[in-house]
C-alpha atoms as a PDB file:
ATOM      1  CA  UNK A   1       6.740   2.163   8.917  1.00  0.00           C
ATOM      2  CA  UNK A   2       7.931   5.672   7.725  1.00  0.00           C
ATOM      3  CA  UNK A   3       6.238   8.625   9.781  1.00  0.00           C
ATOM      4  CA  UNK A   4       4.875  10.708   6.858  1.00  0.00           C
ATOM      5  CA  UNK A   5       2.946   7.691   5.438  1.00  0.00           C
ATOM      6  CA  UNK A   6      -0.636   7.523   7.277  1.00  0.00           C
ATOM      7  CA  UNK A   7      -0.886   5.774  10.277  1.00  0.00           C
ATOM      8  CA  UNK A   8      -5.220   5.538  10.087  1.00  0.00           C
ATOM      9  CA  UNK A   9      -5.822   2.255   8.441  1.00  0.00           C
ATOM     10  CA  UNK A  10      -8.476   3.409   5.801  1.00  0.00           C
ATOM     11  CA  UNK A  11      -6.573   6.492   4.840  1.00  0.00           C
ATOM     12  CA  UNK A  12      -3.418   4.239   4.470  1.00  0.00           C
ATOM     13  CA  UNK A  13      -5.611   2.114   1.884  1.00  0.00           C
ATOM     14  CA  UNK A  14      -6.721   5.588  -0.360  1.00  0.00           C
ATOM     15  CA  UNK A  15      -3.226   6.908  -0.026  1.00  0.00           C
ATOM     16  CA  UNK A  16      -1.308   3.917  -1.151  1.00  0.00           C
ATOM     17  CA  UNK A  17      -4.257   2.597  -3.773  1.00  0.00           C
ATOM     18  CA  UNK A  18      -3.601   6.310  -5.495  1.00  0.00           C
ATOM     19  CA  UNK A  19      -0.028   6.009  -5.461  1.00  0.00           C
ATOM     20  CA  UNK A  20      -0.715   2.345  -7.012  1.00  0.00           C
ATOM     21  CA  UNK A  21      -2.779   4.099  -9.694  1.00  0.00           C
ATOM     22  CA  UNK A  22      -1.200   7.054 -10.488  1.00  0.00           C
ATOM     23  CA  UNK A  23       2.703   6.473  -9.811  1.00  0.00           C
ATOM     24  CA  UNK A  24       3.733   2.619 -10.034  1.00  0.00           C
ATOM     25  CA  UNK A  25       2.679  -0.322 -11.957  1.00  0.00           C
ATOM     26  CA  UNK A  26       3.161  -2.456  -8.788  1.00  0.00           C
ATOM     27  CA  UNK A  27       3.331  -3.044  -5.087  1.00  0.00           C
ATOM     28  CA  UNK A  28       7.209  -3.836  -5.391  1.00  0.00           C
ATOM     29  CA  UNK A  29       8.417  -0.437  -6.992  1.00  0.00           C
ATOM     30  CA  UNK A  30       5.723   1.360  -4.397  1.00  0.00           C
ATOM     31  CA  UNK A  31       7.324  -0.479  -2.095  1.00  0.00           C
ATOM     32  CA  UNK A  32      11.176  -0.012  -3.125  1.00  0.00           C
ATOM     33  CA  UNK A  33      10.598   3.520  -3.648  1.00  0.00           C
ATOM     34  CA  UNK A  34       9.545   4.770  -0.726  1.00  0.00           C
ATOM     35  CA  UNK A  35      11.059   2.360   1.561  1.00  0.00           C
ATOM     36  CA  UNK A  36       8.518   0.741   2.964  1.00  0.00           C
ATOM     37  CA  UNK A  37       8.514  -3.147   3.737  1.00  0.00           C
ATOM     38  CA  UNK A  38       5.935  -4.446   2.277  1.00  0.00           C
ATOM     39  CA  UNK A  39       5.243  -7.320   4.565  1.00  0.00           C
ATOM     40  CA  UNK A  40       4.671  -5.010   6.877  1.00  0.00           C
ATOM     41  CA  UNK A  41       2.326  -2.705   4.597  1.00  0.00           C
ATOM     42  CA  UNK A  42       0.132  -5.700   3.371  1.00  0.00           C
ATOM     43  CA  UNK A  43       0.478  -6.797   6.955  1.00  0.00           C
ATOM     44  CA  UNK A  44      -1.534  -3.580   7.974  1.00  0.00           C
ATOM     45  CA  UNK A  45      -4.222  -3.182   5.793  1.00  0.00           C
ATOM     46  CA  UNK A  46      -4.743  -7.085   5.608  1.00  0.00           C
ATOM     47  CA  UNK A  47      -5.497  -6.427   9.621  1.00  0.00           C
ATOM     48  CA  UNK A  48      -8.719  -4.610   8.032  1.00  0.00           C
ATOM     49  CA  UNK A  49      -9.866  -6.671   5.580  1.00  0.00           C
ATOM     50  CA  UNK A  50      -7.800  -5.500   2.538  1.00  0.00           C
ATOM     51  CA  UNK A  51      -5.793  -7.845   0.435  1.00  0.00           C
ATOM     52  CA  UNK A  52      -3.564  -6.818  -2.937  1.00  0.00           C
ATOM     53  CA  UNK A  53      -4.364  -7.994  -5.997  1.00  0.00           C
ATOM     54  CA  UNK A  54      -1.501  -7.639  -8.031  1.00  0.00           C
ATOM     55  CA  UNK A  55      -3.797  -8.011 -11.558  1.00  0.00           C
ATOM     56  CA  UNK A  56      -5.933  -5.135 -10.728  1.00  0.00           C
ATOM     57  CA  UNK A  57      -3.066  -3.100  -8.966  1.00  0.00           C
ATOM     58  CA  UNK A  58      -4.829  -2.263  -5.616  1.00  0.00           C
ATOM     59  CA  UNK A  59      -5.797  -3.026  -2.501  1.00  0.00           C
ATOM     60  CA  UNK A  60      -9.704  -4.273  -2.438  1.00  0.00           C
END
């Protein structure tokens, strides 16, 4: 995981649930753009409870 995203679980979930709302229409270009894996990504937050769901665009 890249050092300048958030390492805290819960302000991993605001900071990538904004980018999901504001910036991309999905995980995948979140994802592509910034380089992240997203195995590992869902990977993490799934460890506390949060899941995607791709029709609503956000972690919940």
């Amino acid at each position: 995981m890249r050092t300048d995203i958030p390492s805290d679980p819960l302000i991993l979930l605001s900071f990538v649930n904004t980018k999901l709302r504001d910036q991309y229409a999905s995980l995948d270009a979140l994802c592509d753009d910034l380089q992240l894996s997203r195995q590992d990504l869902q990977r993490r937050l799934s460890e506390v409870g949060f899941e995607y769901d791709p029709g609503q665009n956000r972690f919940w």
